[in-house]
PDB file of N, CA and C in Angstrom:
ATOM      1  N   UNK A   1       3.759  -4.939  10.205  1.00  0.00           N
ATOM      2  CA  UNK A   1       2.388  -4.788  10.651  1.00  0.00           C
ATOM      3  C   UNK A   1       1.466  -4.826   9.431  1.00  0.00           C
ATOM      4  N   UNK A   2       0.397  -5.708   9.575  1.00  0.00           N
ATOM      5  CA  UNK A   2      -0.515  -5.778   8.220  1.00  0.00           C
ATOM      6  C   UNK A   2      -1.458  -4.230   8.315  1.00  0.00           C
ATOM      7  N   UNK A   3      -2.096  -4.141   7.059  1.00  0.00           N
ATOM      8  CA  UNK A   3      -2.470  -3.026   7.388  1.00  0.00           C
ATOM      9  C   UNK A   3      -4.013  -3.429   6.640  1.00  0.00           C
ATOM     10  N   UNK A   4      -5.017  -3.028   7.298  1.00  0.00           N
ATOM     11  CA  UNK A   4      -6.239  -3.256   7.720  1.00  0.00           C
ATOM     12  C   UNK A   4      -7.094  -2.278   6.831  1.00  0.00           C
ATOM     13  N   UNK A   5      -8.210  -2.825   5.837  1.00  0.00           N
ATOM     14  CA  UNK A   5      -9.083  -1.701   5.077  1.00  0.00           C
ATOM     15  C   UNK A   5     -10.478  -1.467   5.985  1.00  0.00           C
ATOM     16  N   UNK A   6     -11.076  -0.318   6.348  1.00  0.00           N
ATOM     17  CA  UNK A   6     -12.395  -0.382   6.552  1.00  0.00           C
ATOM     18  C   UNK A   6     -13.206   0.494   5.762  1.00  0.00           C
ATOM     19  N   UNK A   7     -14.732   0.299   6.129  1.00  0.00           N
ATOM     20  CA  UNK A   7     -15.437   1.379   5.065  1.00  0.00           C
ATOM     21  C   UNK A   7     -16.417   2.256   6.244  1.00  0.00           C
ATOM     22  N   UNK A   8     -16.542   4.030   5.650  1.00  0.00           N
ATOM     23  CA  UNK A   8     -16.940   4.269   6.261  1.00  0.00           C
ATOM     24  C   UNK A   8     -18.002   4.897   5.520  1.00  0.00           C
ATOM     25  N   UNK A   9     -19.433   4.524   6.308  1.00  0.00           N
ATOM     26  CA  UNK A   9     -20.836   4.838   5.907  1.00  0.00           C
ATOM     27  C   UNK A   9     -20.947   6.551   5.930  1.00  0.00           C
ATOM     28  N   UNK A  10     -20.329   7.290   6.270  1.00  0.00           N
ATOM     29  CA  UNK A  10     -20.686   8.618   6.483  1.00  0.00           C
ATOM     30  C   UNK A  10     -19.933   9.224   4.933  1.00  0.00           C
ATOM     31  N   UNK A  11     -18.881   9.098   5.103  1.00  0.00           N
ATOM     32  CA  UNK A  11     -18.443   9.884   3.981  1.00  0.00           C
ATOM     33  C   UNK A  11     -18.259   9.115   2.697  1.00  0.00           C
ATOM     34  N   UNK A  12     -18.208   7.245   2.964  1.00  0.00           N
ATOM     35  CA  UNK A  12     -18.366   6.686   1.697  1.00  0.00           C
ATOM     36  C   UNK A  12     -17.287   6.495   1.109  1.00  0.00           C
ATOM     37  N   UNK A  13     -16.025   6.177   2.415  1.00  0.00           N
ATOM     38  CA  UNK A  13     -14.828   5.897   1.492  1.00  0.00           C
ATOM     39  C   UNK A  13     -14.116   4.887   2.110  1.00  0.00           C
ATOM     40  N   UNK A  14     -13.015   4.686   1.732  1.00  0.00           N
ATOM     41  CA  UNK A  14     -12.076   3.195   1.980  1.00  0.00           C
ATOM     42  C   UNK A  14     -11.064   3.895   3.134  1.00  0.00           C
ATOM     43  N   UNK A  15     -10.864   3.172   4.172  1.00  0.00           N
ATOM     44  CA  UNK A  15      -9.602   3.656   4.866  1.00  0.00           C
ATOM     45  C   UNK A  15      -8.742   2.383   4.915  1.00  0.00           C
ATOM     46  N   UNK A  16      -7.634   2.598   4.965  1.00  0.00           N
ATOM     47  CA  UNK A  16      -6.780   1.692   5.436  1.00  0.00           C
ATOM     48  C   UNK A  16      -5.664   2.595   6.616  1.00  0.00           C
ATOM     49  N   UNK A  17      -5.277   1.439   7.438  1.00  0.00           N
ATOM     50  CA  UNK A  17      -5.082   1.465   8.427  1.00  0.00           C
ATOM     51  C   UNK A  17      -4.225   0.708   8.793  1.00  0.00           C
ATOM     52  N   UNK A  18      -2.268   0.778   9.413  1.00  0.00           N
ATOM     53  CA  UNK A  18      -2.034  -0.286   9.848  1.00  0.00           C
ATOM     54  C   UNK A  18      -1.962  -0.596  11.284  1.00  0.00           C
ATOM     55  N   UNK A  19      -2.431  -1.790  11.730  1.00  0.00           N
ATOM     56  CA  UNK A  19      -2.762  -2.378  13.149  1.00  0.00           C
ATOM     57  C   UNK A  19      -2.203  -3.191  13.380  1.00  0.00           C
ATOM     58  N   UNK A  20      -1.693  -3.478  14.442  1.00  0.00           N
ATOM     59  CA  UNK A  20      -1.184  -4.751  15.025  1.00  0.00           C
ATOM     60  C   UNK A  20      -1.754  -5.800  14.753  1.00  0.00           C
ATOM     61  N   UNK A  21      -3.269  -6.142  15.265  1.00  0.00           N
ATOM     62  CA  UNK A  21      -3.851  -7.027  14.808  1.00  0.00           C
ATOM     63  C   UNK A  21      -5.569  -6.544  14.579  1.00  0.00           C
ATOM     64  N   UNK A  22      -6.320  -7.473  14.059  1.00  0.00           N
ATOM     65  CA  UNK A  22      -7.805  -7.677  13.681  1.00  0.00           C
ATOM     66  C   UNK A  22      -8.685  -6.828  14.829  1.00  0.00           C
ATOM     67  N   UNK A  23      -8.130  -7.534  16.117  1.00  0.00           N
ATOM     68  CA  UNK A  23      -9.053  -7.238  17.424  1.00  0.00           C
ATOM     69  C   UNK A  23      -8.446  -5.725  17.609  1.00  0.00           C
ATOM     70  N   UNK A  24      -7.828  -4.605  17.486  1.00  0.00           N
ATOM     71  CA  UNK A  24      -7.711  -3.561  17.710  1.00  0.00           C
ATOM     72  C   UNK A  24      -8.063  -2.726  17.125  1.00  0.00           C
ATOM     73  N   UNK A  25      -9.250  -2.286  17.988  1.00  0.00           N
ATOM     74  CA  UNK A  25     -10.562  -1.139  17.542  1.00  0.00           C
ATOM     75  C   UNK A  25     -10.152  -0.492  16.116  1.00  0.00           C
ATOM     76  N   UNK A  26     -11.071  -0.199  15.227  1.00  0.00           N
ATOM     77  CA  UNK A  26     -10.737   0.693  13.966  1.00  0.00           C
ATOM     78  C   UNK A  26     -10.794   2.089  14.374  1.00  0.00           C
ATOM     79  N   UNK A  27      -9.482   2.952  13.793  1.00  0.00           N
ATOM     80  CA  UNK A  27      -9.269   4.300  14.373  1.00  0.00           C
ATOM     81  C   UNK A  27     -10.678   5.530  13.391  1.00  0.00           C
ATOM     82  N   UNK A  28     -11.068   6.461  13.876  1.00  0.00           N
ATOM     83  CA  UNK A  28     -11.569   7.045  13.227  1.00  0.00           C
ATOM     84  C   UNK A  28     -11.468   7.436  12.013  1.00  0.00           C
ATOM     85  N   UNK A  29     -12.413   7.591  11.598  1.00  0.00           N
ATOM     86  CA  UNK A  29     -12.504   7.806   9.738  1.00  0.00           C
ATOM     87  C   UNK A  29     -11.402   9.354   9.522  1.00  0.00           C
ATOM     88  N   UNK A  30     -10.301   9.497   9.150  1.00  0.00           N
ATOM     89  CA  UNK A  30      -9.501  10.733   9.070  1.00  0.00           C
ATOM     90  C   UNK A  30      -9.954  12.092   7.771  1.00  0.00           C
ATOM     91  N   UNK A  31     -11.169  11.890   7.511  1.00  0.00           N
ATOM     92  CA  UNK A  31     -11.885  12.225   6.902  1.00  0.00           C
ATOM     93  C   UNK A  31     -13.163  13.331   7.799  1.00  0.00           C
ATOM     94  N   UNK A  32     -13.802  12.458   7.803  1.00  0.00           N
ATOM     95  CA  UNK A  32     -14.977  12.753   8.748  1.00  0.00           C
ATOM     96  C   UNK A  32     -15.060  12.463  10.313  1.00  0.00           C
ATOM     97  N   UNK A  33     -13.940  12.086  10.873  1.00  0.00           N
ATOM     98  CA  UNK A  33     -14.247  11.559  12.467  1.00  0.00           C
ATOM     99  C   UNK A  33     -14.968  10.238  12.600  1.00  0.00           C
ATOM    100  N   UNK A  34     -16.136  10.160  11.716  1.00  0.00           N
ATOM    101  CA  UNK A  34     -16.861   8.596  11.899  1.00  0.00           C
ATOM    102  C   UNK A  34     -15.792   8.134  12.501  1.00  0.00           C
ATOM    103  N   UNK A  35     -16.610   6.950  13.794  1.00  0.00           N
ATOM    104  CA  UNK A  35     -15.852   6.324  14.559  1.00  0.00           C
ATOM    105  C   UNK A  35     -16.397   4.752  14.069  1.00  0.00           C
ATOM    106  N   UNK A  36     -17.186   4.542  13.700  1.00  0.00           N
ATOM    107  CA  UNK A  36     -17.865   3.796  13.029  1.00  0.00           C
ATOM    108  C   UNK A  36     -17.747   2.863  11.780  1.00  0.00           C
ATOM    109  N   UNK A  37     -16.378   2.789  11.935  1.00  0.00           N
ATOM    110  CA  UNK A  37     -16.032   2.519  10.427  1.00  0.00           C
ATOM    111  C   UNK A  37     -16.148   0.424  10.465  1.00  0.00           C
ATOM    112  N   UNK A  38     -16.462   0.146   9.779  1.00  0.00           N
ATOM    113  CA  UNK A  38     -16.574  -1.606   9.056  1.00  0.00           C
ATOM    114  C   UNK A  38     -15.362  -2.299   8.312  1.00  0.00           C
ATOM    115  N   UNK A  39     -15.038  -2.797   8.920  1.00  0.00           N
ATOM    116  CA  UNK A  39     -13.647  -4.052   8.237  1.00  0.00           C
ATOM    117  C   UNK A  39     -14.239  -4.132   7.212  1.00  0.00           C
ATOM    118  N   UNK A  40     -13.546  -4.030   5.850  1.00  0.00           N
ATOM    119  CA  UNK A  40     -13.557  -4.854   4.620  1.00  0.00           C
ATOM    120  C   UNK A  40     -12.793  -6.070   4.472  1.00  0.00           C
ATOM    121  N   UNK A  41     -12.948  -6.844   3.803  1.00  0.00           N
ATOM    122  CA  UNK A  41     -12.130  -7.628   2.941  1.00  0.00           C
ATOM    123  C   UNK A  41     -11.048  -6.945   2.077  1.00  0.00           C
ATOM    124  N   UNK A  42      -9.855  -7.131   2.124  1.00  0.00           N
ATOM    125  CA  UNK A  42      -8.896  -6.525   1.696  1.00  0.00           C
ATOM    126  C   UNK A  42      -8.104  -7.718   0.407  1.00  0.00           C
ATOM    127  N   UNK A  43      -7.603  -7.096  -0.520  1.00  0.00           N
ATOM    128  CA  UNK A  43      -6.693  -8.392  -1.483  1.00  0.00           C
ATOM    129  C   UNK A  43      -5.250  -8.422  -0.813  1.00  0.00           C
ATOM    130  N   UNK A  44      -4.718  -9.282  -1.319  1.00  0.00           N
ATOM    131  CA  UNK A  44      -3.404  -9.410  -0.841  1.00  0.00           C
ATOM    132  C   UNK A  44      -2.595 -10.428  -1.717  1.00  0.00           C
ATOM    133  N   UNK A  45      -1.256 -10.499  -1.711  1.00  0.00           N
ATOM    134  CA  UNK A  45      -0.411 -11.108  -2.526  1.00  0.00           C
ATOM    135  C   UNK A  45       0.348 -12.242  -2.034  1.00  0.00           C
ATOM    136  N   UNK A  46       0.400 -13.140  -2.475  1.00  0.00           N
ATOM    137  CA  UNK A  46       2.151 -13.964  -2.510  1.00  0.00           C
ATOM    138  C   UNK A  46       2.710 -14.072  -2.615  1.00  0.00           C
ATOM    139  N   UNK A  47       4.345 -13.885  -2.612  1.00  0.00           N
ATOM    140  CA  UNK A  47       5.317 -13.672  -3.480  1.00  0.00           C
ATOM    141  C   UNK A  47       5.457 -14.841  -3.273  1.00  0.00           C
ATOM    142  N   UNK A  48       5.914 -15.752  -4.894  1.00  0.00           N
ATOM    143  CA  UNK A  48       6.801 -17.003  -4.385  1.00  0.00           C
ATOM    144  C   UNK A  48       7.931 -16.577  -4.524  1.00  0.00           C
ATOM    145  N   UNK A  49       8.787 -17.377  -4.110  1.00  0.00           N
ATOM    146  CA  UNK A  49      10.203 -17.803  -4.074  1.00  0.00           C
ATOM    147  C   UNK A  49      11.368 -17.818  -4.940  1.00  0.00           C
ATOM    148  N   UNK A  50      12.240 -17.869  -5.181  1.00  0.00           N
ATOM    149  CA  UNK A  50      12.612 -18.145  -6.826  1.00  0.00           C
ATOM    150  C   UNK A  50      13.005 -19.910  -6.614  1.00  0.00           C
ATOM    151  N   UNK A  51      12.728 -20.407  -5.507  1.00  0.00           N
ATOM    152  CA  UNK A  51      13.330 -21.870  -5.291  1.00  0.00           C
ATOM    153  C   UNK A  51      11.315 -22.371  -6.213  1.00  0.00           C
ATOM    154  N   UNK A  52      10.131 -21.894  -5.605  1.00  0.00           N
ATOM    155  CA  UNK A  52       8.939 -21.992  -6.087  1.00  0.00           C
ATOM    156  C   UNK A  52       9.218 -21.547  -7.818  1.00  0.00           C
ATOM    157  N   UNK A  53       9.882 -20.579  -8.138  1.00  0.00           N
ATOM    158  CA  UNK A  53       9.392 -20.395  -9.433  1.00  0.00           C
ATOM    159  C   UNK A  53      10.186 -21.262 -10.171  1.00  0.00           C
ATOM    160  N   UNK A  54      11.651 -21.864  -9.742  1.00  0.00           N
ATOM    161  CA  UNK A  54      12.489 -22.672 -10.392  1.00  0.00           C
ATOM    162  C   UNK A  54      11.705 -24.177 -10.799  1.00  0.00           C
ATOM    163  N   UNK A  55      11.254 -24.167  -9.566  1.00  0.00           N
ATOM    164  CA  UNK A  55      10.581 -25.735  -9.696  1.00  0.00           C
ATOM    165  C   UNK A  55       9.513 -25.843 -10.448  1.00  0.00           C
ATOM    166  N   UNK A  56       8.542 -24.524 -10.513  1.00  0.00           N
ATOM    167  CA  UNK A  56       7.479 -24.408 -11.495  1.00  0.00           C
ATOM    168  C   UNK A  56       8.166 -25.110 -13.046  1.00  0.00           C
ATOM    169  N   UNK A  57       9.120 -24.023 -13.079  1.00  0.00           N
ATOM    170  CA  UNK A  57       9.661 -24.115 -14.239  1.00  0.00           C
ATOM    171  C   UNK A  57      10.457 -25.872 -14.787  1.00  0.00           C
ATOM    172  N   UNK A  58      11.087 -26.092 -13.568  1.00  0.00           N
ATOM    173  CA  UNK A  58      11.523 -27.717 -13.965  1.00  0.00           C
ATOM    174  C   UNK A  58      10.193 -28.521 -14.126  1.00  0.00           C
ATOM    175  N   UNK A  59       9.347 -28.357 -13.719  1.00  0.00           N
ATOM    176  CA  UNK A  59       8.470 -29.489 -13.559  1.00  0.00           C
ATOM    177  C   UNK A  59       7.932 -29.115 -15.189  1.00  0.00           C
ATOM    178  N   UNK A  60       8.111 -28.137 -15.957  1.00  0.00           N
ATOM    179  CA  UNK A  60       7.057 -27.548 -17.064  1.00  0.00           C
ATOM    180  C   UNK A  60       7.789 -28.234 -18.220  1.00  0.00           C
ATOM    181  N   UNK A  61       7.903 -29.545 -18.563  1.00  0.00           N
ATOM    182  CA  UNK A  61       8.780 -30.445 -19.460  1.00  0.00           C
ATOM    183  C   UNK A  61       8.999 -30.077 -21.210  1.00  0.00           C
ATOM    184  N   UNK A  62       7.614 -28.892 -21.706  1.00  0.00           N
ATOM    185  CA  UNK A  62       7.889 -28.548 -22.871  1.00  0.00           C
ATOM    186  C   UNK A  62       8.703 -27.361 -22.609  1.00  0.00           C
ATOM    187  N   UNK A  63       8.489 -26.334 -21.706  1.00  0.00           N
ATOM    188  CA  UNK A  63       9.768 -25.631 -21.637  1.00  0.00           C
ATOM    189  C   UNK A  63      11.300 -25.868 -21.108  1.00  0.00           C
ATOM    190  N   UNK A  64      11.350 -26.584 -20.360  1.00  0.00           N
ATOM    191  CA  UNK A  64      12.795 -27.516 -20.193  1.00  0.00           C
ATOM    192  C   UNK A  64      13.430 -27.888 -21.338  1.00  0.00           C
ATOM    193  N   UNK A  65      12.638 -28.546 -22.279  1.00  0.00           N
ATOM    194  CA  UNK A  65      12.869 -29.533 -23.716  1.00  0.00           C
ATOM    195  C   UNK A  65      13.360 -28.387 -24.494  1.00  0.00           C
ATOM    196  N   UNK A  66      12.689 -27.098 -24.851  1.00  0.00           N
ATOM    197  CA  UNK A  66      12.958 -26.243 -25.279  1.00  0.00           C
ATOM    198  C   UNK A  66      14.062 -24.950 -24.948  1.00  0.00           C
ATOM    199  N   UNK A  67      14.404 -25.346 -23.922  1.00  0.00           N
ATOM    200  CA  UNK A  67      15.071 -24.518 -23.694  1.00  0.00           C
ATOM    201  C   UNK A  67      16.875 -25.083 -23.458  1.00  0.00           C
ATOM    202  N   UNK A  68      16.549 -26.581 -23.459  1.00  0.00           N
ATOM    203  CA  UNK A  68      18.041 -27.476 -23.104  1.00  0.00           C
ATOM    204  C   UNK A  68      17.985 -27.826 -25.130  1.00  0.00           C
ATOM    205  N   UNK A  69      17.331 -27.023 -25.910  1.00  0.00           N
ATOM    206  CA  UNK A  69      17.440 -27.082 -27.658  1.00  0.00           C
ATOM    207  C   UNK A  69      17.072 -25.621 -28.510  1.00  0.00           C
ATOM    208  N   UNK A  70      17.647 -24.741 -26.990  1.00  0.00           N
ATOM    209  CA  UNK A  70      17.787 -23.496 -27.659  1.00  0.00           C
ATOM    210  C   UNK A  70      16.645 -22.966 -28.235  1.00  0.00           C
ATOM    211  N   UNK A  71      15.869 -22.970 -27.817  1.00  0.00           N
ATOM    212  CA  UNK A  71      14.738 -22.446 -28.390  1.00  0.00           C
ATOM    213  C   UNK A  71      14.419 -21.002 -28.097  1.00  0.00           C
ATOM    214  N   UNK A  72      14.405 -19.793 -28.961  1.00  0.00           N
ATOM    215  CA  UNK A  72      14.305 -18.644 -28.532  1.00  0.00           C
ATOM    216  C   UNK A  72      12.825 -18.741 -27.676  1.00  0.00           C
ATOM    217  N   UNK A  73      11.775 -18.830 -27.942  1.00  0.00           N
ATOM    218  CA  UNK A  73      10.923 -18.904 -27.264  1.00  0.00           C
ATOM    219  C   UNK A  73      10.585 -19.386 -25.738  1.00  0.00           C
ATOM    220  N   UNK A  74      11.266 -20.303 -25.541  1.00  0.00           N
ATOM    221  CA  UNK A  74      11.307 -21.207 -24.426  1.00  0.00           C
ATOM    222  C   UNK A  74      12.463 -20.250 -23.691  1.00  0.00           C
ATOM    223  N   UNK A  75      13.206 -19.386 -24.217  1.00  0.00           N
ATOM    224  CA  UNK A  75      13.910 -18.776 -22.999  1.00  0.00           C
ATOM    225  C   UNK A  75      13.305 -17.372 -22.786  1.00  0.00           C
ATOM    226  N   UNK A  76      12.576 -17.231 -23.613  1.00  0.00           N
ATOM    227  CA  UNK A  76      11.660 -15.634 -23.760  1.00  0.00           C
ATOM    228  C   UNK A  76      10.360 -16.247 -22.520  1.00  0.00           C
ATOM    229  N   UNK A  77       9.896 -17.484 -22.477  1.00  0.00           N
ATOM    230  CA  UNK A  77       9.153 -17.639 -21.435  1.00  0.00           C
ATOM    231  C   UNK A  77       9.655 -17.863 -19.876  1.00  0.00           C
ATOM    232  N   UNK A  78      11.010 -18.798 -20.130  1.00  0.00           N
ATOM    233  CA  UNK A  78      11.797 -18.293 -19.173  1.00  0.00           C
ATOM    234  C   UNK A  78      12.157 -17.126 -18.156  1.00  0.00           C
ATOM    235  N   UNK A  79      12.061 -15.961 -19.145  1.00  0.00           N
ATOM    236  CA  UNK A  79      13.013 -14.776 -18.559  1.00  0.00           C
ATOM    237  C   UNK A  79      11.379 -14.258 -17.853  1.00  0.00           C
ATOM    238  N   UNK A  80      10.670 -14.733 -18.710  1.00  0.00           N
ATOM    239  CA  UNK A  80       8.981 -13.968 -18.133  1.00  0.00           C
ATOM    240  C   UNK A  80       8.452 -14.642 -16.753  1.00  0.00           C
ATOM    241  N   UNK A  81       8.410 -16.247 -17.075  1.00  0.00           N
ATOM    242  CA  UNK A  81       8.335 -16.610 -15.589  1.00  0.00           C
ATOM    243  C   UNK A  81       9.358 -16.071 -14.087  1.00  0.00           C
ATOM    244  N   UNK A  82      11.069 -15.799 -14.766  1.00  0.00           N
ATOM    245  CA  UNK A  82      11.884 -15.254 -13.360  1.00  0.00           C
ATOM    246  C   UNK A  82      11.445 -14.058 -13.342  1.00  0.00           C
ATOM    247  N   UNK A  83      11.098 -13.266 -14.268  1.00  0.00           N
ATOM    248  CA  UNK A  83      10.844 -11.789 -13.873  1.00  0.00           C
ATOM    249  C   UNK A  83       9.258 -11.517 -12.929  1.00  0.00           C
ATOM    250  N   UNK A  84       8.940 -12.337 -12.726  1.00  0.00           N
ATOM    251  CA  UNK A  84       7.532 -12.459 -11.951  1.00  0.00           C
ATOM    252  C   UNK A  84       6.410 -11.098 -11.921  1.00  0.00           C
ATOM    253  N   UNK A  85       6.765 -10.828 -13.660  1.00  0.00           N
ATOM    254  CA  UNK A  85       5.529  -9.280 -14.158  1.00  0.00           C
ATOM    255  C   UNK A  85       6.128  -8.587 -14.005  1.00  0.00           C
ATOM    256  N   UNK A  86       7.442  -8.119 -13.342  1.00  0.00           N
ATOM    257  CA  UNK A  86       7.932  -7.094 -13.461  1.00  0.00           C
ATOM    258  C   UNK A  86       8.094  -6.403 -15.086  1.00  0.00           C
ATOM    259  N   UNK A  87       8.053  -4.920 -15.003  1.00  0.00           N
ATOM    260  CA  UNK A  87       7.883  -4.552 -16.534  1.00  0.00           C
ATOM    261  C   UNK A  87       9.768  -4.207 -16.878  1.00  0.00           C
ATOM    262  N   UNK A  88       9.686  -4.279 -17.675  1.00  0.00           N
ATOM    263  CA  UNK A  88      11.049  -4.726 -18.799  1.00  0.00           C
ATOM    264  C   UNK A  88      11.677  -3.459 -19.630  1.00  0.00           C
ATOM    265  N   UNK A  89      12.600  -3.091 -19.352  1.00  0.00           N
ATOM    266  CA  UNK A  89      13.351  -1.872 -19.947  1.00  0.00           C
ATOM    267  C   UNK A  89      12.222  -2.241 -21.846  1.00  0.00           C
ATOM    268  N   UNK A  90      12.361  -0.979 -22.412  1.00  0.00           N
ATOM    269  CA  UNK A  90      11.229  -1.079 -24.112  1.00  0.00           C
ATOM    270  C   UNK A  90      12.452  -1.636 -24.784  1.00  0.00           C
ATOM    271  N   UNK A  91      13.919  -1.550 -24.479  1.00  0.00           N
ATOM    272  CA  UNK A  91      14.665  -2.525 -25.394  1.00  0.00           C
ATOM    273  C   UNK A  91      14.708  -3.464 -25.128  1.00  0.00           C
ATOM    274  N   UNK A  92      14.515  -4.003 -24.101  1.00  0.00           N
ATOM    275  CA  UNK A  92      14.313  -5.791 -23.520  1.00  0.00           C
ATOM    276  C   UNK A  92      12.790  -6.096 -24.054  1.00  0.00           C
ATOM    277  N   UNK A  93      12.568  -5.504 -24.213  1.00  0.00           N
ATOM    278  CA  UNK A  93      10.804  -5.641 -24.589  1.00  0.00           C
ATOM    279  C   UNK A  93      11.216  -5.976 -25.886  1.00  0.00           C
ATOM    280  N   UNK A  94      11.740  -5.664 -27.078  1.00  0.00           N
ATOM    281  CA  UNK A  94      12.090  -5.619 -28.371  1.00  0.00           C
ATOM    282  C   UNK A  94      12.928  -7.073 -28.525  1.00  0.00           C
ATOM    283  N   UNK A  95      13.240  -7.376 -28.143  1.00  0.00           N
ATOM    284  CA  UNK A  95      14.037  -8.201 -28.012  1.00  0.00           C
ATOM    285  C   UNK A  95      13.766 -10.074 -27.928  1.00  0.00           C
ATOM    286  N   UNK A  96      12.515  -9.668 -26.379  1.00  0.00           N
ATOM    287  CA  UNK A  96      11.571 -10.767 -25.819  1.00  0.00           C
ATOM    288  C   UNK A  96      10.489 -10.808 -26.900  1.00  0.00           C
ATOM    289  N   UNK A  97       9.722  -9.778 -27.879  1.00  0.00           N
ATOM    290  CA  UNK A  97       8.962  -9.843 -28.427  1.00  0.00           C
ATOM    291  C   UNK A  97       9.599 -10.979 -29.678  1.00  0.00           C
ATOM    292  N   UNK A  98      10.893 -10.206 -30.435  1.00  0.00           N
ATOM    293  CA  UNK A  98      11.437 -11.383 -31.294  1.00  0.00           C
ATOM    294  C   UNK A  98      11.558 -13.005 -30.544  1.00  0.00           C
ATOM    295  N   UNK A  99      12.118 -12.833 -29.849  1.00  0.00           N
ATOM    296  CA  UNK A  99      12.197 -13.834 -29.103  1.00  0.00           C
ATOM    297  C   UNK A  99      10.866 -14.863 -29.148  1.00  0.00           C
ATOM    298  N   UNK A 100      10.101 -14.218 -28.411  1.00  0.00           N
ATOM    299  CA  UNK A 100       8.982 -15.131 -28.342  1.00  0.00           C
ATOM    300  C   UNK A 100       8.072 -15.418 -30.113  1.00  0.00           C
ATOM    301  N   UNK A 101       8.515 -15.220 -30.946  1.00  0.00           N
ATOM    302  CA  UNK A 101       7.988 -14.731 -32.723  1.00  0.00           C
ATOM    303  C   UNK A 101       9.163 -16.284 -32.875  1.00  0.00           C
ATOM    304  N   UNK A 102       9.853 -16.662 -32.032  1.00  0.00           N
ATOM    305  CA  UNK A 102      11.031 -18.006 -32.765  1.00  0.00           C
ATOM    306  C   UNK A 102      12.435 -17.099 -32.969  1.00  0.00           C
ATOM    307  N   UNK A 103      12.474 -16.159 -32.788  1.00  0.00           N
ATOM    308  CA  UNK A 103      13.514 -15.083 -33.876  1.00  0.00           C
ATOM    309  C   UNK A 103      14.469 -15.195 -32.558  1.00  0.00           C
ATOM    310  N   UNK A 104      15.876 -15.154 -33.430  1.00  0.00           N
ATOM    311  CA  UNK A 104      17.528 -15.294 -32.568  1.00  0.00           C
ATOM    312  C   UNK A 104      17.537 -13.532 -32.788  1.00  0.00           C
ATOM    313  N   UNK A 105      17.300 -12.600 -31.977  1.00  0.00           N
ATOM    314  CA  UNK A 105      17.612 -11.176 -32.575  1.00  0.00           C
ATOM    315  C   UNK A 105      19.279 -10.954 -32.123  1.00  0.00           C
ATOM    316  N   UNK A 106      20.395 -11.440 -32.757  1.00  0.00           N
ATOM    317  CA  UNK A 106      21.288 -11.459 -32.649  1.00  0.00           C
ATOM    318  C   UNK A 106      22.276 -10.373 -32.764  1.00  0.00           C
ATOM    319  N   UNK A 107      21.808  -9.685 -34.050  1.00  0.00           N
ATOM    320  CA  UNK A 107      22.047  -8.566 -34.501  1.00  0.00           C
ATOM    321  C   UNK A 107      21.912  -7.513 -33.944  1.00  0.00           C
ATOM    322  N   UNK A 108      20.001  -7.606 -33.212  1.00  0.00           N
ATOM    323  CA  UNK A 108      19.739  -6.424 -32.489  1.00  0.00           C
ATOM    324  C   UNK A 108      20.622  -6.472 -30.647  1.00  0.00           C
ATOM    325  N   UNK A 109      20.633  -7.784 -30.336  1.00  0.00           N
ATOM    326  CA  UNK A 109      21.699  -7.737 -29.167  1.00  0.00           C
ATOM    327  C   UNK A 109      22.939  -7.365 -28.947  1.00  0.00           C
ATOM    328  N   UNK A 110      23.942  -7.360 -30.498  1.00  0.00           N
ATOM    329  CA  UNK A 110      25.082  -6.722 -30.991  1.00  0.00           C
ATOM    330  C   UNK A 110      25.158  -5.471 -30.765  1.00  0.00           C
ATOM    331  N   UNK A 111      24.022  -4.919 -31.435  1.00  0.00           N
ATOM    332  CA  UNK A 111      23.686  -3.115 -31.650  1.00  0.00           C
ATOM    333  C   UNK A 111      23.559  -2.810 -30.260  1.00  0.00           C
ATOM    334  N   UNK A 112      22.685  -3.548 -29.421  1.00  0.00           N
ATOM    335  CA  UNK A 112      22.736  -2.680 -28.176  1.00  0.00           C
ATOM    336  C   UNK A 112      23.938  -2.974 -26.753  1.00  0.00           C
ATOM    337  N   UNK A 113      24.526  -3.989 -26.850  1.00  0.00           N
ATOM    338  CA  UNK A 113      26.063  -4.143 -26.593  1.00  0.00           C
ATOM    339  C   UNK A 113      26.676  -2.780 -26.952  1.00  0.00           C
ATOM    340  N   UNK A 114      26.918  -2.843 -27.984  1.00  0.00           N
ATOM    341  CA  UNK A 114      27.686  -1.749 -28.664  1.00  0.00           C
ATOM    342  C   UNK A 114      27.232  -0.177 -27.860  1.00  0.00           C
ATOM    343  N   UNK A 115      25.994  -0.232 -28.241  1.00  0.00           N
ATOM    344  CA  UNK A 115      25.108   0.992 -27.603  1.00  0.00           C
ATOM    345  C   UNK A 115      25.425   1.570 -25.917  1.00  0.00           C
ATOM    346  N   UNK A 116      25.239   0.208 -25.492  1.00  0.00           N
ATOM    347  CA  UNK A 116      26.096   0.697 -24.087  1.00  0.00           C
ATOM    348  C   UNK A 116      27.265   0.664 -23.429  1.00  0.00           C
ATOM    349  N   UNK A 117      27.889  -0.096 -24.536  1.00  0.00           N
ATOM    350  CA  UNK A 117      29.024   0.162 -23.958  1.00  0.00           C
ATOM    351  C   UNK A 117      30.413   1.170 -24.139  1.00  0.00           C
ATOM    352  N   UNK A 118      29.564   1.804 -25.154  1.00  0.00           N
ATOM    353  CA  UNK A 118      29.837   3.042 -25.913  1.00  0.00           C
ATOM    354  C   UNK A 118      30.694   2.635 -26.754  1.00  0.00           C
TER     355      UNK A 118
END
C-alpha cells in the first residue's frame, strides 16, 4: 500500500498516511483532529535492478576498458555503482579510498584477511 503525505493548516504539520488509493478520503490530522487535511506532493524512489545497473555499467566503455586492465580505480567505481549508496563497513572505506587514489592496497587486504580470520 503506498502511503500518502498531507498537510494540515491547523497545527502546521506533515502527515503521512497509508491508503489504498488517492480517492480515499484523508484520515484526520492525529494531532489535532483537523479533518481537513491537503494532499502533498510526496518524493519517491526507484530502485533499479542489478540487470539495469549491469548494463549501465557495460554500456560505460572507459570503465569496462579499465577494469578488463585491472585498473584499481575502475573496480573502486565498480563496487560503488553495485553497491547503489549503500554505506560501506570504515575498512572497506579504506581500502575503496586507495583504490580509487590508483593504489593496489594489497598489503592492507592481507592485514585484514588475517584480522578476520583470526
Amino acid at each position: 500500500m503506498p502511503i500518502y503525505e498531507y498537510w494540515c493548516d491547523s497545527c502546521r504539520r506533515i502527515v503521512s498516511s497509508y491508503r489504498q488509493s488517492s480517492s480515499v478520503p484523508p484520515p484526520p490530522c492525529p494531532r489535532c483532529g483537523n479533518s481537513e487535511l491537503k494532499r502533498i506532493f510526496s518524493t519517491f524512489s526507484v530502485q533499479k535492478t542489478y540487470k539495469d545497473v549491469y548494463e549501465d555499467i557495460l554500456s560505460d566503455r572507459e570503465l569496462t576498458q579499465g577494469m578488463m586492465h585491472d585498473d584499481p580505480r575502475a573496480i573502486a567505481e565498480w563496487n560503488k555503482r553495485m553497491s547503489s549508496g549503500e554505506k560501506s563497513p570504515p575498512e572497506y572505506e579504506e581500502i575503496t579510498e586507495k583504490m580509487e587514489r590508483g593504489e593496489w592496497p594489497v598489503t592492507q587486504i592481507e592485514e585484514k584477511k588475517k584480522e578476520f580470520s583470526g
